[in-house]
Structures are given as C-alpha cells and as structure tokens.
Protein backbone atom coordinates (compact mmCIF):
# COMPACT_ATOMS: atom_id res chain seq x y z
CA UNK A 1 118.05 119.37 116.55
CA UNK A 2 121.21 116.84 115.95
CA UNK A 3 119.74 114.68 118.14
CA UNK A 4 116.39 114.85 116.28
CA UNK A 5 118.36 113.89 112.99
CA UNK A 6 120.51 111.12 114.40
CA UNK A 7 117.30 109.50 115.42
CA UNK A 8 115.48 110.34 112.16
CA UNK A 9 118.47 108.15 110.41
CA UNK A 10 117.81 105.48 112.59
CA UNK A 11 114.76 105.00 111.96
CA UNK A 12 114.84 105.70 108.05
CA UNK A 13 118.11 103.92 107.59
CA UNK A 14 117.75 100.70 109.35
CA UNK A 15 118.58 98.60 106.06
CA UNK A 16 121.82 100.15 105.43
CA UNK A 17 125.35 98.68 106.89
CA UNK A 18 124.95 101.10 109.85
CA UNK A 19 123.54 102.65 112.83
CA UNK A 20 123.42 106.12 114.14
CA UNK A 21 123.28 105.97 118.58
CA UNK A 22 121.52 109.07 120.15
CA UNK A 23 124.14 109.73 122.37
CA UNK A 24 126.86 107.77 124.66
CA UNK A 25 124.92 106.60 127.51
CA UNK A 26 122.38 104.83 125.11
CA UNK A 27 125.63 103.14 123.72
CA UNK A 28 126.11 101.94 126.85
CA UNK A 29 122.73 100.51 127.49
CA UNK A 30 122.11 98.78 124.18
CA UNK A 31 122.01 95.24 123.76
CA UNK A 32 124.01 95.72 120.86
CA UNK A 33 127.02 96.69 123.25
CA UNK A 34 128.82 95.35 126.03
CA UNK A 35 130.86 97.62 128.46
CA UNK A 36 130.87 100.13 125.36
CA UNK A 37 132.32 97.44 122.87
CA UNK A 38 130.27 96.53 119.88
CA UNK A 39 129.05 92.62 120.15
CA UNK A 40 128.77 92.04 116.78
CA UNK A 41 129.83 92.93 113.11
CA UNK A 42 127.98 94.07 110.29
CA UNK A 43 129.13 91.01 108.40
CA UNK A 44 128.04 88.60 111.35
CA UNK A 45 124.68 90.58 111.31
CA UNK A 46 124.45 90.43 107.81
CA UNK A 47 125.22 86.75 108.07
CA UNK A 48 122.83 85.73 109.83
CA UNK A 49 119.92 87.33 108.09
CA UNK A 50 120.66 86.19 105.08
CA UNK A 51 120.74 82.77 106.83
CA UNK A 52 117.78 82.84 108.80
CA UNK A 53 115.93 83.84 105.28
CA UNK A 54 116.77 80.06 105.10
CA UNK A 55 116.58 78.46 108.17
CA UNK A 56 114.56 75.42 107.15
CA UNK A 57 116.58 74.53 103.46
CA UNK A 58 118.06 71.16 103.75
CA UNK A 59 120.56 69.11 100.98
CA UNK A 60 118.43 72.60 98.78
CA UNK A 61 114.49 71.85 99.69
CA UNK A 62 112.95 74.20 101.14
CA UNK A 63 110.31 73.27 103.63
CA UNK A 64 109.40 76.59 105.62
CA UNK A 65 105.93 78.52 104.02
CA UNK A 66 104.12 81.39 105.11
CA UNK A 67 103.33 81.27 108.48
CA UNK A 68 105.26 78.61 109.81
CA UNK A 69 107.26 79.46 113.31
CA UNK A 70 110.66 80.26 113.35
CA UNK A 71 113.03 77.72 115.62
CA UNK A 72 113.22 78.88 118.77
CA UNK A 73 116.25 81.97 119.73
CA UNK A 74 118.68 79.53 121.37
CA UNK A 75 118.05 76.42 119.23
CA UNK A 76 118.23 78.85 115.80
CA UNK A 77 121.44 80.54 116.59
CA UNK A 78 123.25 77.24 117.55
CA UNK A 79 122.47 75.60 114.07
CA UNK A 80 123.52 78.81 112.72
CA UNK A 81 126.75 78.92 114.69
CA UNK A 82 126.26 82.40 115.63
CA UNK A 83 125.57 84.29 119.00
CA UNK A 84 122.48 85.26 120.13
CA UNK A 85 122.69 89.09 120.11
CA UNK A 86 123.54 88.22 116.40
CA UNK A 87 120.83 86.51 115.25
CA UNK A 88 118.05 88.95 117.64
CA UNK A 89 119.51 91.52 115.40
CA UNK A 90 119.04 89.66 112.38
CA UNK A 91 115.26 89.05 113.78
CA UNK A 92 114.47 92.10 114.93
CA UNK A 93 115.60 93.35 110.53
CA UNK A 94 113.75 90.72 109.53
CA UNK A 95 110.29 92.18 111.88
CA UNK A 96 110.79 95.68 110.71
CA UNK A 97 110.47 94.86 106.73
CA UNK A 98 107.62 92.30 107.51
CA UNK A 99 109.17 88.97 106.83
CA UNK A 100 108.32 87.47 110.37
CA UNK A 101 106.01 88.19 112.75
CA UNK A 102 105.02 87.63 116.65
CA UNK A 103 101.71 85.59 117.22
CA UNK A 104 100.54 84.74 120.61
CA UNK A 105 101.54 81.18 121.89
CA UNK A 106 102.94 80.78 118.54
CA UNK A 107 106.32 82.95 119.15
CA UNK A 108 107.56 84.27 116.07
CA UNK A 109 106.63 83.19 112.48
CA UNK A 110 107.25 83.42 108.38
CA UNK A 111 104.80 85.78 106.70
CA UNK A 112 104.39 87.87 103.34
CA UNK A 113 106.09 90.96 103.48
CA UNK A 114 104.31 93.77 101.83
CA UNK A 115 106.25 94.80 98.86
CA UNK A 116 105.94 98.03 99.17
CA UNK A 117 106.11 98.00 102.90
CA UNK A 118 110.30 99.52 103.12
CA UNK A 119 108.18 102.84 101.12
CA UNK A 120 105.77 103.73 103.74
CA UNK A 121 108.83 104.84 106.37
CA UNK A 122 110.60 106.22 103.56
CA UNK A 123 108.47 108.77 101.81
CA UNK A 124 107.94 111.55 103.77
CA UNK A 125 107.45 114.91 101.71
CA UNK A 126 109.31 117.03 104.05
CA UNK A 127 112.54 115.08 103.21
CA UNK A 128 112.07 114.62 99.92
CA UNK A 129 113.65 116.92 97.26
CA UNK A 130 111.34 119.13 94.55
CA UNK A 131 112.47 116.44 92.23
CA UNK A 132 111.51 113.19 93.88
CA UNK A 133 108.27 114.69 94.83
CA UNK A 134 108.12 115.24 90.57
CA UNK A 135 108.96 111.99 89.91
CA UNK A 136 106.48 110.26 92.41
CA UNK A 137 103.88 112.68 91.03
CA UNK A 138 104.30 112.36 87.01
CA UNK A 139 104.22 108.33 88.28
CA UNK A 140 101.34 108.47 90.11
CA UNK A 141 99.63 110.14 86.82
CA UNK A 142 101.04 107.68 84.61
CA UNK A 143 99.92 104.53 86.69
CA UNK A 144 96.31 106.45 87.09
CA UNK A 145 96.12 106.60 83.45
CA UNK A 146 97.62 103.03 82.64
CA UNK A 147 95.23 101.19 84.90
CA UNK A 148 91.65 102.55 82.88
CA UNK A 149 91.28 98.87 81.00
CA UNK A 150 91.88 97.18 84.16
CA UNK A 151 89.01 99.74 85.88
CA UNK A 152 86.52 98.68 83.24
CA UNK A 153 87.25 94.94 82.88
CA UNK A 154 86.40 94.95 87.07
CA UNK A 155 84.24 97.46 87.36
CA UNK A 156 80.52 96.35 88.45
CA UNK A 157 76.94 97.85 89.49
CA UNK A 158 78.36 97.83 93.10
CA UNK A 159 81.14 100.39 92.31
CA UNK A 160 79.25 102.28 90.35
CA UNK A 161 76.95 102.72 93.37
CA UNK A 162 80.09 103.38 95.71
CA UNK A 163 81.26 106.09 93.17
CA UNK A 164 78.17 107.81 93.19
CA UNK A 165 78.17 108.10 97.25
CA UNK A 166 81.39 109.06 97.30
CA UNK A 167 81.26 111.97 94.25
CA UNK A 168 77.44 112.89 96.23
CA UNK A 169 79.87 113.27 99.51
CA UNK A 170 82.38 114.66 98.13
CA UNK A 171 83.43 118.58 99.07
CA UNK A 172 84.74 120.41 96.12
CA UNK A 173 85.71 123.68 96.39
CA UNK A 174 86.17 125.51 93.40
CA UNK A 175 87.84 124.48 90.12
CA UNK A 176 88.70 121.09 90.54
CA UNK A 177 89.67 121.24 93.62
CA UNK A 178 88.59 118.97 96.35
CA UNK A 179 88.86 118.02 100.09
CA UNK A 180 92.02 115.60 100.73
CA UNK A 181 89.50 112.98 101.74
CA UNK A 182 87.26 113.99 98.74
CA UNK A 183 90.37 113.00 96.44
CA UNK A 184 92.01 110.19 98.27
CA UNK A 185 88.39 108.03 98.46
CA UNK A 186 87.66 108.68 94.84
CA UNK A 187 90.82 107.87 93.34
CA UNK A 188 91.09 105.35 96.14
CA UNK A 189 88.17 103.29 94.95
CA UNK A 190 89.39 103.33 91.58
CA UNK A 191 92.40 101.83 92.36
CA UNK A 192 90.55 99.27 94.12
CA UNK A 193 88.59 98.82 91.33
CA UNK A 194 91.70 96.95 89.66
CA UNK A 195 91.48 93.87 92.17
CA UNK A 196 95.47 94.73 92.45
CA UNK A 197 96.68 95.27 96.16
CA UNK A 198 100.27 96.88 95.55
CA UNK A 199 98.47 99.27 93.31
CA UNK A 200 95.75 100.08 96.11
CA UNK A 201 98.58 100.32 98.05
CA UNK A 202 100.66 102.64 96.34
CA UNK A 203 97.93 105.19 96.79
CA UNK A 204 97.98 104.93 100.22
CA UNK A 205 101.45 105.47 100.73
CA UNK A 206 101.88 108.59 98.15
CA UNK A 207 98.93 110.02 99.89
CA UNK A 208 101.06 112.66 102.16
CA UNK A 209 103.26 113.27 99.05
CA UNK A 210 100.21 114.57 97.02
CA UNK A 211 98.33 116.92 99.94
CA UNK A 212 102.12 118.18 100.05
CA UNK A 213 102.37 119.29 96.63
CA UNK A 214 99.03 120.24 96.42
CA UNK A 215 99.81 122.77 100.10
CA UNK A 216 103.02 123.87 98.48
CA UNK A 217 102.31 124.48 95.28
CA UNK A 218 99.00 126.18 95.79
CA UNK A 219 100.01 129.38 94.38
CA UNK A 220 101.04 127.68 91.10
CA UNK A 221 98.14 125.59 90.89
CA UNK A 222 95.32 127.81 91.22
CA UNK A 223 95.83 129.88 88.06
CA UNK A 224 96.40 127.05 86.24
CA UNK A 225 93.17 125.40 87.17
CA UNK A 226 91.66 128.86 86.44
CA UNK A 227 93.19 128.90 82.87
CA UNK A 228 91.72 125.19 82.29
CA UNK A 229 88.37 126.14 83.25
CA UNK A 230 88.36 129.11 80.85
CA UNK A 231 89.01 127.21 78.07
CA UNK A 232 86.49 124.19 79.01
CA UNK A 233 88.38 121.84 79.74
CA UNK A 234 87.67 121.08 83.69
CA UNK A 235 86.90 117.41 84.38
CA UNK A 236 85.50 116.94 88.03
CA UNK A 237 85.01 113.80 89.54
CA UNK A 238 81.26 113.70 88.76
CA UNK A 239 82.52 114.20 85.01
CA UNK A 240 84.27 111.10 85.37
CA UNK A 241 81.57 108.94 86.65
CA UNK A 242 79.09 109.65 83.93
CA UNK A 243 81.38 107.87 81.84
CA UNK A 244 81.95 104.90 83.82
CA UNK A 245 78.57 104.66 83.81
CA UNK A 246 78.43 104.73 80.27
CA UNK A 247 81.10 102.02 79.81
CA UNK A 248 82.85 105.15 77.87
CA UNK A 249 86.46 103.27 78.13
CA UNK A 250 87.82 105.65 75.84
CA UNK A 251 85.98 108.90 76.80
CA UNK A 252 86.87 108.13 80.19
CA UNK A 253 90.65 107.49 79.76
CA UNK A 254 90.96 110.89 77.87
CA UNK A 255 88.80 112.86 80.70
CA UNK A 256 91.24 111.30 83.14
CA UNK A 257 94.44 112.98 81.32
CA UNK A 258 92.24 116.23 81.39
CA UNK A 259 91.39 115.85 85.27
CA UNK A 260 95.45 115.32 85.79
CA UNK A 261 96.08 118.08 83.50
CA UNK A 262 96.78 120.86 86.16
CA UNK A 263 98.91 118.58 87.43
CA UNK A 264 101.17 118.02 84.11
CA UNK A 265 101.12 121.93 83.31
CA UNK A 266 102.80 122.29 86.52
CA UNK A 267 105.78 119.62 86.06
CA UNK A 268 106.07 121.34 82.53
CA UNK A 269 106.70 124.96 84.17
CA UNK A 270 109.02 123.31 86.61
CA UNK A 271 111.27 121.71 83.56
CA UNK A 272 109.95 117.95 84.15
C-alpha cells in the first residue's frame, strides 16, 4: 500500500518542486540519478522550463507559434547553457501538461495545451474530500444554469433532432433518475450546444465526480427525488426538450433549476 501511494504522488504531483521514487533500486536506475546522486536541481529544472517556454525570443520577438519544432536536445541545451538531463526533464514537464508534442519525422513540437488538461489527472472522486466533491457539484449546477442564453442563441433544427434521439434512447429509471450514459450524452450535447470547448470539456472531466456522488449518496438522493415528485415538481429530460423546442428560453432555464433541484436539496442538508 505505501508503495501504491508513493506512486499515486508521482503521478498526481508532477508540477510541484518534488518527486516521490518507488523505492532505492529505481533511484538507482533513473536518468535523473547518477551512482545514487541527484544530476540536477529543482532550480536548474525549473530553469530550464521556464526557458524553453522561450526558446525562440530574440532582442524580445517572439518567433515560435503553434506547431513549430523545438531545436534539437543537444543544440537546445547548449544555447541554454544547461545539461542535457536538465533540459529532458524540463521536456518531458513540458509533454505531460500538453505544451509540446512528438510528431513523426518532425521530432518534438509547440502546441496548444488544453486548459483544463492539469484537471483530468487531478480529479479523481476517491481522493477528493466530501467538500471538494460539493464544490465541483454546486459549480457544475451553476455553469449548467449560466450557459441557457448561450444554448438558445446556438441551438438549431439539427440539435433539436440529436436531443430527441438521445431523450428516445435514453434509460430512465424511476424519478429522475437515469443511466450514467443517459445523463452524460444529454447534458453533454447541451454543453456542446454552446460552441465553447473548455465548457464541453469540463463535462467530460467532472463526469466520474458526478456517477460518484450520485453511487454514494444514493440513499440521500432517492427520498428526495421521491419528495419532488410528490409535490410536482419532477423535470425529466423529455420535459426539457419540449421547451427547447418551443424556444421557451425562460421556461426552460427555470425547468433546468427544477431538474438540478435534488441535487441542491442535498448540498443544503449537508450545510453547503
């Protein structure tokens, strides 16, 4: 199990000023070491990704764009006046956040990171505390419900028609609740909808963090969905496409509050 942590942290924590080694022999082995000794600093490290970020500025131009290649290892870390194992380190930081990549017969070039590309290894519900998974959830609401202008300034005939296969596909089980793929591809094509990538992208990523509080909370959940039904108030997906269809901005921002309301009735009996 210690082991199974140590490697965890690397792999979570490889933007912070340090790295945790499995054991000795791997110490040993690394290309990070020689004869057990550490080959470079932090600060060289640091150094050199910060400086690589700039590798083409000259007298302040900068004349490097997206998907231009990188100089090649032994040329790079001479005009940076640092040592190789430096500057693969600073590389191989650079790879793992998205900022360069390897093409064939190209070697390695600039390219877009995803902004929201450091989340994905991040957010994993099972290390999360009860109150992250809150926040993440009470955000994922809000952003739902912010984006309903953007859904009907976008929307055309086309997703209507996607809508529709998706709600006719859809499983639902009982009282609002559906399938995880049910959910995801509904919601999914809403956010979509928007024409905005990071926001399409978001979803994706909270995705586990949602089917976790849906699994753990369960027993919370389903009375509350029971009580909303009672009193009428139960807005299913198919609910929410009759008023897209209907160009219902309005209607359809308030029946989206209602479909998320099991959702805020929980935070509220969990003090959020």
């Amino acid at each position: 199990m210690k082991k199974f942590i140590l490697i965890c942290l690397s792999f979570f924590m490889f933007s912070t000023s340090f790295t945790v080694y499995a054991d000795e022999e791997y110490k040993e082995n690394s290309w990070r070491y020689e004869n057990g000794e550490p080959i470079a600093s932090q600060d060289e490290i640091s150094y050199a990704r910060s400086s690589v970020n700039a590798w083409s500025k000259q007298d302040g131009v900068t004349y490097n764009s997206l998907g231009d290649p990188i100089p090649n290892e032994m040329d790079l870390a001479a005009s940076l006046g640092v040592a190789r194992n430096v500057l693969r380190e600073a590389l191989s930081r650079l790879k793992m956040i998205g900022m360069i990549e390897s093409r064939p017969r190209r070697g390695m070039v600039l390219r877009e990171p995803s902004l929201l590309g450091g989340m994905t290894r991040i957010i994993d519900p099972r290390i999360l505390s009860e109150s992250s998974l809150f926040d993440i959830l009470d955000f994922r609401i809000a952003l739902e419900i912010g984006i309903c202008s953007d859904i009907f300034r976008n929307l055309t005939d086309d997703d209507l028609k996607d809508l529709q296969a998706i709600v006719e596909a859809g499983e639902m089980m009982g009282n609002n609740e559906y399938s995880s793929i049910s959910e995801y591809t509904f919601h999914s094509k809403l956010y979509e909808i928007t024409g905005n990538r990071t926001i399409s992208e978001f979803q994706s990523i909270i995705r586990p963090v949602m089917e976790f509080v849906k699994s753990k909370f369960k027993d919370l959940l389903a009375p509350i969905n029971d009580e909303i039904k009672e009193k009428g108030d139960l807005v299913t997906h198919h609910d929410l496409l009759r008023l897209l269809e209907k160009k219902d901005a309005d209607g359809f921002r308030k029946a989206l509050e209602k479909h998320f309301m099991v959702y805020k009735i929980l935070l509220g009996k969990m003090n959020r």
